[in-house]
N, C-alpha and C. Protein backbone atom coordinates (compact mmCIF):
# COMPACT_ATOMS: atom_id res chain seq x y z
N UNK A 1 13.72 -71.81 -37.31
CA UNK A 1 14.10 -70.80 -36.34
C UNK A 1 12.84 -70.08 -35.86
N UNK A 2 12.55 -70.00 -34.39
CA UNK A 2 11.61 -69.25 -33.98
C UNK A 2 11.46 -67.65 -34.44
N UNK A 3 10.56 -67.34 -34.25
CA UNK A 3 10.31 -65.59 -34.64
C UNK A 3 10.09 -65.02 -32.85
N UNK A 4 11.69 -63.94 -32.80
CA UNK A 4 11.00 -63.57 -31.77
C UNK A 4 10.37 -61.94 -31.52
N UNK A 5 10.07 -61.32 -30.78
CA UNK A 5 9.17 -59.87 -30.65
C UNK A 5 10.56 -59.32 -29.92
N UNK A 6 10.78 -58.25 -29.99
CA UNK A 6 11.58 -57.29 -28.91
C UNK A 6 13.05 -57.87 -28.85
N UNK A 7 13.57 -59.28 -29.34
CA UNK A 7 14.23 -60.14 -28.76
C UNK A 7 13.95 -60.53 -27.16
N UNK A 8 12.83 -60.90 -27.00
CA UNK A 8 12.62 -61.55 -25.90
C UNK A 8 11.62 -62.66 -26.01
N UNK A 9 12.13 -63.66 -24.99
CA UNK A 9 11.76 -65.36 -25.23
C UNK A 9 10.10 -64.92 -24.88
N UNK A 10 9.09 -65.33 -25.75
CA UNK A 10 7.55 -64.93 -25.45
C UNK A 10 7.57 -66.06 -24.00
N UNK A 11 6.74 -65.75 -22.92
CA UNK A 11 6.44 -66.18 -21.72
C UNK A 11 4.71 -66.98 -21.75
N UNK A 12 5.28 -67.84 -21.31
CA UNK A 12 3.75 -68.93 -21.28
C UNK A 12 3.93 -69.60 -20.45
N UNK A 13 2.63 -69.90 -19.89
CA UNK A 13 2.44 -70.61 -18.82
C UNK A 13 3.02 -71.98 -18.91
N UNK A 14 3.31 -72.93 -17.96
CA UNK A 14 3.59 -74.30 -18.33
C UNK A 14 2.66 -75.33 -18.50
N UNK A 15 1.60 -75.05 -16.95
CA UNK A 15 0.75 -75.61 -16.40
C UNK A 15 -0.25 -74.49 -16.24
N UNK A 16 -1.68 -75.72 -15.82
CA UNK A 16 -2.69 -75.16 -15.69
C UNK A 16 -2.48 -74.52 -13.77
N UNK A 17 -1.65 -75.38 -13.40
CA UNK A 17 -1.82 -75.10 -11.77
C UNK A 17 -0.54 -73.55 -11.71
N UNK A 18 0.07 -73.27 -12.61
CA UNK A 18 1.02 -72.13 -12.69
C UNK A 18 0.03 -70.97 -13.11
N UNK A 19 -1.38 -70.90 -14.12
CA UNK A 19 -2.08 -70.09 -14.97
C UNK A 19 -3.07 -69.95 -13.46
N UNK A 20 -3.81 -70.84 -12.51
CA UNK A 20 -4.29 -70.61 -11.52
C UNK A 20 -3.66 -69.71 -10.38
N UNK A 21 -2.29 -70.20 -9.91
CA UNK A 21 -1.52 -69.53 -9.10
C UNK A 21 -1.42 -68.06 -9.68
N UNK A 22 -1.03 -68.00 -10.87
CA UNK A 22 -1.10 -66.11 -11.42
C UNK A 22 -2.24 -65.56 -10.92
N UNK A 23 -3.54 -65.82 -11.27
CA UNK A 23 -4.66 -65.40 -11.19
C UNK A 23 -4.93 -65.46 -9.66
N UNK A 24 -4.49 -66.32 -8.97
CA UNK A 24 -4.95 -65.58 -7.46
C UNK A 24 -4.38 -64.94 -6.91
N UNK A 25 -3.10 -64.47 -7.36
CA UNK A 25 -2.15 -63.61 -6.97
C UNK A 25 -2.35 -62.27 -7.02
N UNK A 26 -3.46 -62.44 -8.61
CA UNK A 26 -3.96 -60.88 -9.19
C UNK A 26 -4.99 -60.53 -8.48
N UNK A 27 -5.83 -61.87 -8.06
CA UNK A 27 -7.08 -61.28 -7.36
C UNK A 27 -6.64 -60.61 -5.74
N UNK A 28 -6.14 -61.60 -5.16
CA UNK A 28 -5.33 -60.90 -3.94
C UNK A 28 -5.20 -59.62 -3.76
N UNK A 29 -4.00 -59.37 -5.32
CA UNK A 29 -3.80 -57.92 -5.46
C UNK A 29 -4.19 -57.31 -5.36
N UNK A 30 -5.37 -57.25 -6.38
CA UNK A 30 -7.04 -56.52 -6.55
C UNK A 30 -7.64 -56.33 -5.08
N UNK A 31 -8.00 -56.80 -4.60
CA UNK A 31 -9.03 -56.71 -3.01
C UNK A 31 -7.95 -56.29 -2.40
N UNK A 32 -6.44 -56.24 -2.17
CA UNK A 32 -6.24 -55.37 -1.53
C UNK A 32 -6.29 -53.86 -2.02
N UNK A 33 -5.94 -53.55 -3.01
CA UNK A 33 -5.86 -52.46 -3.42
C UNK A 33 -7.78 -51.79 -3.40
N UNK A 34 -8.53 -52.76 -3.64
CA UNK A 34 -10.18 -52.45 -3.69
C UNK A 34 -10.45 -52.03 -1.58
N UNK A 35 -9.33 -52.75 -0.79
CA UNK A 35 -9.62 -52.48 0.40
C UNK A 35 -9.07 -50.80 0.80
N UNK A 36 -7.76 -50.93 0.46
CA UNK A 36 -7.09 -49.34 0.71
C UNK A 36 -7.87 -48.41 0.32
N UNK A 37 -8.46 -48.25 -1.18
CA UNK A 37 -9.84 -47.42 -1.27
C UNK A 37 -10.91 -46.87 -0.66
N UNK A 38 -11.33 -48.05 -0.31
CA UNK A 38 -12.73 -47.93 0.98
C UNK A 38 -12.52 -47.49 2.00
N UNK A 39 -11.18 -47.88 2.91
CA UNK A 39 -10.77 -47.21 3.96
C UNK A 39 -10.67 -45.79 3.51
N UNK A 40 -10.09 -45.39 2.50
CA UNK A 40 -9.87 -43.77 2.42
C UNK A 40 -11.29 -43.08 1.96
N UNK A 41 -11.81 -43.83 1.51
CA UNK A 41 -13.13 -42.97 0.92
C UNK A 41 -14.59 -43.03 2.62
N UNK A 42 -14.10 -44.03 3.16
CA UNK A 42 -14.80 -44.28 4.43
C UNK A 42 -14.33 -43.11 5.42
N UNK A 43 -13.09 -42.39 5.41
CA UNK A 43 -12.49 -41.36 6.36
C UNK A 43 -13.08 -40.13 6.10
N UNK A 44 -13.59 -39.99 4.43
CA UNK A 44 -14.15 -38.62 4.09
C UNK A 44 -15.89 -38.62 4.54
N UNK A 45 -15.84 -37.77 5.33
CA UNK A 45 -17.62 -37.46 5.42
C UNK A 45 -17.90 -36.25 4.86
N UNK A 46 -19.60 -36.38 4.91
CA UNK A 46 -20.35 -34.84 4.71
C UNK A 46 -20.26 -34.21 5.67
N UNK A 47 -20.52 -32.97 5.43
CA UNK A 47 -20.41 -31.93 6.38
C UNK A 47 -21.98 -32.17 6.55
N UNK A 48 -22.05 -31.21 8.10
CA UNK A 48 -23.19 -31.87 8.97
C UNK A 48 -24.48 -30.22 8.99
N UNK A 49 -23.75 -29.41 8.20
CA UNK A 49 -24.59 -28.49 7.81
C UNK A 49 -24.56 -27.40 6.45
N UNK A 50 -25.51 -27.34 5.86
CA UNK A 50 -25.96 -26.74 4.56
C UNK A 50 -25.56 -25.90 4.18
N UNK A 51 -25.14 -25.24 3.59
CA UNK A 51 -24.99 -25.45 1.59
C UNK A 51 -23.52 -26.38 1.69
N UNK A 52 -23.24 -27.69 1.12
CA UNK A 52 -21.90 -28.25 1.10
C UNK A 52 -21.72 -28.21 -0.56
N UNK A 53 -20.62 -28.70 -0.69
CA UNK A 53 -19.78 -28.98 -2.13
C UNK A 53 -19.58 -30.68 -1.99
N UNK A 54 -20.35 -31.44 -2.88
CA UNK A 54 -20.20 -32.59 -2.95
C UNK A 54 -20.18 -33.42 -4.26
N UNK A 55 -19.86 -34.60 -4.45
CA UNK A 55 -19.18 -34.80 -5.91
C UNK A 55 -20.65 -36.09 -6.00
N UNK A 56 -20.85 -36.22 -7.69
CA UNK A 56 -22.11 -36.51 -7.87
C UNK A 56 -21.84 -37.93 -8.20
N UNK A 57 -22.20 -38.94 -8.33
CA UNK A 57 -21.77 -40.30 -8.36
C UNK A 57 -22.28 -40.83 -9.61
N UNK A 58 -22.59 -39.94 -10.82
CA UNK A 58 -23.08 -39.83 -12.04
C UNK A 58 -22.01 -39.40 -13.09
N UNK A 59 -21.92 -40.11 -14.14
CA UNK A 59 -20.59 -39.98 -15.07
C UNK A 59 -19.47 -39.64 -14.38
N UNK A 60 -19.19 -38.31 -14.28
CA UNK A 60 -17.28 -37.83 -14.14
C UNK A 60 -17.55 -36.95 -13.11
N UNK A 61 -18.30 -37.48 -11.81
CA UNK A 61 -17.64 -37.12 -10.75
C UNK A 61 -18.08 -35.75 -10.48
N UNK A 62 -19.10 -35.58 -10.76
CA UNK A 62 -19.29 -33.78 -11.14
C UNK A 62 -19.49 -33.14 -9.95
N UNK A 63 -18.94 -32.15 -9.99
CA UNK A 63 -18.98 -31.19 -8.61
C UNK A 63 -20.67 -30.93 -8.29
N UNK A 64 -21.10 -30.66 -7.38
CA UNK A 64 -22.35 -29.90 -7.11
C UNK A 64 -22.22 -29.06 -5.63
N UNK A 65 -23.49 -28.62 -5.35
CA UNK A 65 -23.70 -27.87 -4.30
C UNK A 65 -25.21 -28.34 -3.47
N UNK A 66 -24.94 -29.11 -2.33
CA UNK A 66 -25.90 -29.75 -1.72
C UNK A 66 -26.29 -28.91 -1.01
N UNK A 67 -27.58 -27.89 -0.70
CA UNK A 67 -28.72 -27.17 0.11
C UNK A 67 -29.74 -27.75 0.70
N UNK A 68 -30.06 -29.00 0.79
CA UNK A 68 -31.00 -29.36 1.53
C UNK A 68 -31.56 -30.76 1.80
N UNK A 69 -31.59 -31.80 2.37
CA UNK A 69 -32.30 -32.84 2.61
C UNK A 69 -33.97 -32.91 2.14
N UNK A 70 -34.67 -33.84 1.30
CA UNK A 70 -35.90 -34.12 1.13
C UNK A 70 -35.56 -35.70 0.38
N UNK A 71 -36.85 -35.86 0.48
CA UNK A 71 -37.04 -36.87 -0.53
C UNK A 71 -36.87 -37.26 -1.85
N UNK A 72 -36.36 -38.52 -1.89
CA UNK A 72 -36.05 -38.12 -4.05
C UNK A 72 -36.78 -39.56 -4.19
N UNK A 73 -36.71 -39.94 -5.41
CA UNK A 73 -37.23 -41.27 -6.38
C UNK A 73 -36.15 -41.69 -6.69
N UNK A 74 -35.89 -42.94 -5.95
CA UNK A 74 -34.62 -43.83 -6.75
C UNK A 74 -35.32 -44.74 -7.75
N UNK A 75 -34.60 -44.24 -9.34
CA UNK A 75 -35.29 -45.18 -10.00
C UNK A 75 -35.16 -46.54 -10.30
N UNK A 76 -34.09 -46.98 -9.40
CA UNK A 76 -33.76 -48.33 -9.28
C UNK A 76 -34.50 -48.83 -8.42
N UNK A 77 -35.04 -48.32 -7.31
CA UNK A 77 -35.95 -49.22 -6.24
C UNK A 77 -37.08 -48.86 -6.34
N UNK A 78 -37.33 -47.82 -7.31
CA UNK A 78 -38.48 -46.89 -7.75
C UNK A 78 -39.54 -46.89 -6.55
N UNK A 79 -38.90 -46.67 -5.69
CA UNK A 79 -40.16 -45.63 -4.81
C UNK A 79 -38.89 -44.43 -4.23
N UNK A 80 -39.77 -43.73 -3.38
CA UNK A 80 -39.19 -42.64 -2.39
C UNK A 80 -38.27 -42.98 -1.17
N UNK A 81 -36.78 -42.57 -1.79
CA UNK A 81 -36.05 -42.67 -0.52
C UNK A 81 -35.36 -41.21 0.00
N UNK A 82 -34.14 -41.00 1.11
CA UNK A 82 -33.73 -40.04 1.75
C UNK A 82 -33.05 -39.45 0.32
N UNK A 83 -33.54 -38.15 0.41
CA UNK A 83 -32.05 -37.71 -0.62
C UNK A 83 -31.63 -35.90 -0.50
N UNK A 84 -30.81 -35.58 -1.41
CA UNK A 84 -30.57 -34.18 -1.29
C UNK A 84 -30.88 -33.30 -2.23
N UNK A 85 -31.37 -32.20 -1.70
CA UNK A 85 -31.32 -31.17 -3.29
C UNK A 85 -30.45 -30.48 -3.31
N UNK A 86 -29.76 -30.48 -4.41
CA UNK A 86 -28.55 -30.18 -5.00
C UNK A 86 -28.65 -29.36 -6.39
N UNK A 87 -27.26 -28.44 -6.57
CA UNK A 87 -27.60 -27.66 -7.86
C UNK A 87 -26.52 -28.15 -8.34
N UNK A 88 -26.31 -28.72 -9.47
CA UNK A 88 -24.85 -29.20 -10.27
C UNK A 88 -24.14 -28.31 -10.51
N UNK A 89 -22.45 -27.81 -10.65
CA UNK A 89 -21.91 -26.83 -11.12
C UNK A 89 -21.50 -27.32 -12.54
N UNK A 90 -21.45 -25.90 -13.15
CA UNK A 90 -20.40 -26.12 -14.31
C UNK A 90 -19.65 -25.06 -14.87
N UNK A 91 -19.12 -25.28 -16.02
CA UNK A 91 -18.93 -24.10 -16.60
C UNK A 91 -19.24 -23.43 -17.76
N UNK A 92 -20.80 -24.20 -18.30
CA UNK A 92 -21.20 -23.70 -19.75
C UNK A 92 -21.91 -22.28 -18.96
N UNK A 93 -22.28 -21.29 -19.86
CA UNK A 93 -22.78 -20.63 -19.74
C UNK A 93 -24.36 -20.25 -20.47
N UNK A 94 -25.50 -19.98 -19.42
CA UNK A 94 -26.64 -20.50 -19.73
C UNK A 94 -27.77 -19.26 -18.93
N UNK A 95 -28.76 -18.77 -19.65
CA UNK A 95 -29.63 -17.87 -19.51
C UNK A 95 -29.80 -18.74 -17.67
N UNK A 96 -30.06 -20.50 -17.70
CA UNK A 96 -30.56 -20.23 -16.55
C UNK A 96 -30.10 -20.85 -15.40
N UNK A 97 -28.81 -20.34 -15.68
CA UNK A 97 -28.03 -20.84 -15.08
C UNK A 97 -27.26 -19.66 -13.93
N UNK A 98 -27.10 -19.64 -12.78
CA UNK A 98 -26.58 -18.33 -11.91
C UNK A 98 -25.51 -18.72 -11.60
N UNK A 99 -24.30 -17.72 -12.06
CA UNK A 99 -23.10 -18.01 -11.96
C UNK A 99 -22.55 -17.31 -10.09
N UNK A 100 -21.30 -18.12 -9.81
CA UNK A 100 -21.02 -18.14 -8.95
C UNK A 100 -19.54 -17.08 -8.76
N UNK A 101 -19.56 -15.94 -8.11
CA UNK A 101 -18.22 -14.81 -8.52
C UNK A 101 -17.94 -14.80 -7.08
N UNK A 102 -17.22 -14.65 -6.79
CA UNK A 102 -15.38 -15.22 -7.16
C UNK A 102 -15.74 -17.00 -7.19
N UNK A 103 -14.78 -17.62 -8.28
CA UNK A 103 -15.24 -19.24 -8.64
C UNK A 103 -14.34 -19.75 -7.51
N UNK A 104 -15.45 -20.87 -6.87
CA UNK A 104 -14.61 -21.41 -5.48
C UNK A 104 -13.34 -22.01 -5.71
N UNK A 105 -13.33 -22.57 -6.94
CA UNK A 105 -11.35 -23.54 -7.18
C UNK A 105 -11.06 -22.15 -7.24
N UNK A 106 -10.07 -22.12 -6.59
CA UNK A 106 -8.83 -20.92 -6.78
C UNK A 106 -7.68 -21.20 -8.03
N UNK A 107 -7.73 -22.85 -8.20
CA UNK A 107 -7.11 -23.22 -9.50
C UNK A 107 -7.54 -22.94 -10.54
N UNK A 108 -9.15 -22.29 -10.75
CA UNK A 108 -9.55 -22.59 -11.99
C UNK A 108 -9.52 -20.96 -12.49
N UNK A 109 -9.45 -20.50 -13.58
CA UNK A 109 -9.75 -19.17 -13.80
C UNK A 109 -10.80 -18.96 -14.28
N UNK A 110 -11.95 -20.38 -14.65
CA UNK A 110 -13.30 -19.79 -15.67
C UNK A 110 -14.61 -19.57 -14.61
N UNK A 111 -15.45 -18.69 -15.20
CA UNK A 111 -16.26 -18.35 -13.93
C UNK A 111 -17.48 -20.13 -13.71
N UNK A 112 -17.61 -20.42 -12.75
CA UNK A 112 -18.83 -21.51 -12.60
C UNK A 112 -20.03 -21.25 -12.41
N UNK A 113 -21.12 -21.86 -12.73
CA UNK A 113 -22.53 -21.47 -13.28
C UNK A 113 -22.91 -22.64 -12.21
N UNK A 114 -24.00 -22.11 -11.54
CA UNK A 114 -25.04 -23.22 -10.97
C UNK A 114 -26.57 -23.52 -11.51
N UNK A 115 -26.49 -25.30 -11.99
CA UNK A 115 -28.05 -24.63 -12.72
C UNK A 115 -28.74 -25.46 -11.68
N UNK A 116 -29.94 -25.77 -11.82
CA UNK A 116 -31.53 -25.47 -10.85
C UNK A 116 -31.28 -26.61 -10.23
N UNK A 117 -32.35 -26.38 -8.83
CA UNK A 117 -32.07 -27.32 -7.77
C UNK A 117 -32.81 -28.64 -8.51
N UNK A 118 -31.99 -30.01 -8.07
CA UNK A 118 -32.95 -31.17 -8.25
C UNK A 118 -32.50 -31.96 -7.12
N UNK A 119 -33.52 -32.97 -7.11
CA UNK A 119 -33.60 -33.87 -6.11
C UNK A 119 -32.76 -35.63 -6.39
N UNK A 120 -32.07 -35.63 -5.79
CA UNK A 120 -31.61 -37.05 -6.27
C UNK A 120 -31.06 -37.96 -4.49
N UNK A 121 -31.08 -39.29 -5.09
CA UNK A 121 -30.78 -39.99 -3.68
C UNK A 121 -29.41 -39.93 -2.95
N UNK A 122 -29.87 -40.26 -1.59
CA UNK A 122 -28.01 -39.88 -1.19
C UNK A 122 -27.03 -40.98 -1.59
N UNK A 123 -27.57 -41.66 -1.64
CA UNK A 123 -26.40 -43.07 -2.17
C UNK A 123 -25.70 -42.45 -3.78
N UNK A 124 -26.01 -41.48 -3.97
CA UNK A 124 -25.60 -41.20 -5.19
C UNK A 124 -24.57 -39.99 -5.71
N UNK A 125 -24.03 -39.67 -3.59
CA UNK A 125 -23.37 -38.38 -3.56
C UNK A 125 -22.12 -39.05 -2.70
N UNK A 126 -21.06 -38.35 -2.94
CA UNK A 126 -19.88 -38.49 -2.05
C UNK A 126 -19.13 -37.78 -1.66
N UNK A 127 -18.34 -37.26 -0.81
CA UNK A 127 -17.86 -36.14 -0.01
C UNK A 127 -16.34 -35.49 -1.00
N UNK A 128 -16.80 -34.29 -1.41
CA UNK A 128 -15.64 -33.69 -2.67
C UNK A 128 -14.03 -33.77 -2.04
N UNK A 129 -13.43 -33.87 -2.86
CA UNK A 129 -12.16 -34.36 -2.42
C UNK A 129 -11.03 -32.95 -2.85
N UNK A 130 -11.71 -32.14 -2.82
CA UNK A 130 -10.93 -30.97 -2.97
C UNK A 130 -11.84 -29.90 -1.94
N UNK A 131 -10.90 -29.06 -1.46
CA UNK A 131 -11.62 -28.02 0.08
C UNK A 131 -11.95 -26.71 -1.50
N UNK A 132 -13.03 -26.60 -1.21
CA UNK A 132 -13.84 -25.40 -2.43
C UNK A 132 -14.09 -24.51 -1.72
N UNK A 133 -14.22 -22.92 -2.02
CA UNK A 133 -15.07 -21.92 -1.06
C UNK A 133 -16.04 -21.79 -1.33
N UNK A 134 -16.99 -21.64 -0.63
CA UNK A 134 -18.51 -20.94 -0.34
C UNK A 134 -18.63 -19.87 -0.73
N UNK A 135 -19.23 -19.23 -1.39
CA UNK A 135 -19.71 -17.69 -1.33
C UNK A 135 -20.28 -17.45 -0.37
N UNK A 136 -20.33 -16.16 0.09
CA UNK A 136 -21.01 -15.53 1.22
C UNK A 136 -22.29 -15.81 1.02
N UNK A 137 -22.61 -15.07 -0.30
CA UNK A 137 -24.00 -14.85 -0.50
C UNK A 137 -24.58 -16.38 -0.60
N UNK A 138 -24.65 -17.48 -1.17
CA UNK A 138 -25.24 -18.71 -0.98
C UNK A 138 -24.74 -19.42 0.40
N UNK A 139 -23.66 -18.99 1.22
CA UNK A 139 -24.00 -19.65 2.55
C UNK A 139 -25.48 -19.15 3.08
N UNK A 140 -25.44 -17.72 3.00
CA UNK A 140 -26.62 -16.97 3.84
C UNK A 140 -28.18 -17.28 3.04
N UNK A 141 -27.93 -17.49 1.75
CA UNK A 141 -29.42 -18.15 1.19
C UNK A 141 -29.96 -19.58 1.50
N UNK A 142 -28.62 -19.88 1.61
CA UNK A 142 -29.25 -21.69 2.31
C UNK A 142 -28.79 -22.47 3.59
N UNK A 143 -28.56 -21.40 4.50
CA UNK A 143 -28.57 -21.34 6.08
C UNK A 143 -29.49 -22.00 6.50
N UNK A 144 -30.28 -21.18 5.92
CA UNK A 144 -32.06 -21.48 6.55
C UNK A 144 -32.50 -23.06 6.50
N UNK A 145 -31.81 -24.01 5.36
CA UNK A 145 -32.43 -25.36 5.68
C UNK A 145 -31.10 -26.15 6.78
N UNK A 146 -30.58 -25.20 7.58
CA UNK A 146 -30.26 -26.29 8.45
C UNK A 146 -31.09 -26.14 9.09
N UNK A 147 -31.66 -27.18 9.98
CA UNK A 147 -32.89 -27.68 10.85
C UNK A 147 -32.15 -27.57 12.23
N UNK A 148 -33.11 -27.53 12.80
CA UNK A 148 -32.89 -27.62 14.69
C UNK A 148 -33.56 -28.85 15.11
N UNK A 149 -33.46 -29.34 16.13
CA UNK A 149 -34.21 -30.45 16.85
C UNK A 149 -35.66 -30.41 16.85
N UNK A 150 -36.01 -28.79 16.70
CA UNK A 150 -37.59 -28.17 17.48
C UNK A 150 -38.07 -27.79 16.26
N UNK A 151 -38.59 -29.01 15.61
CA UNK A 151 -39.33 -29.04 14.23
C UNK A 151 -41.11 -28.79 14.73
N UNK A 152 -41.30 -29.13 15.84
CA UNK A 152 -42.70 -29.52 16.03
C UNK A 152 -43.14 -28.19 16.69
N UNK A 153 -42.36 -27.24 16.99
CA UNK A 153 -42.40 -25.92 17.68
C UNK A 153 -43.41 -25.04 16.45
């Protein structure tokens, strides 16, 4: 007498051309669902002037605060490409770290800390998927690197 799991007949393939047919069915699946993605992440842009809220493309997505265009070091192509300086948010609390009052999630109740500007490439930022507020006071501190046309003035 067979042994069965759950009382249900275990499922196996018959053929090798039935174990192929599954698998392109899944891949199918896959690229479409890998296409619906791209389209939605392709609809979100950056905002086209300074200080933004943008999500970091490093571990879990981490919130930051983009102030300025310069140059960074990608250490994958290891020379100098386009990038942004950015201050990461969080919420540890840290001598050097300047916290941000009133905290832009309106969901969150803990206060957020910004620590120091660094430079990293833009391929490595993506447009935050939640609308955050600005403080007054850091719109008006990093106004100043939006640029005008009349750089050479």
């Amino acid at each position: 007498m067979s042994k069965k799991k759950n009382n249900r007949n275990p499922r196996k393939c018959v053929s090798e051309a039935q174990k192929r047919a599954i698998r392109r069915s899944y891949a199918k699946r896959a690229e479409k669902e890998r296409e619906q993605v791209s389209d939605r992440l392709d609809k979100r842009e950056f905002p086209d002037k300074f200080p933004f809220w943008s999500r970091l493309k490093i571990g879990k997505r981490r919130t930051t605060l983009v102030i300025d265009e310069d140059m960074a070091m990608d250490k994958q192509k290891k020379a100098l490409v386009a990038g942004y300086v950015h201050r990461e948010a969080t919420h540890t609390k840290n001598d050097d770290y300047e916290e941000i009052s009133p905290n832009p999630d309106k969901d969150d109740p803990e206060p957020m800390y910004l620590k120091r500007p660094r430079k990293l490439p833009k391929r490595l930022f993506e447009p935050h998927n939640k609308a955050l507020d600005l403080p007054e006071f850091l719109r008006e501190r990093y106004d100043k690197n939006n640029r005008t046309g009349d750089d050479d003035k």
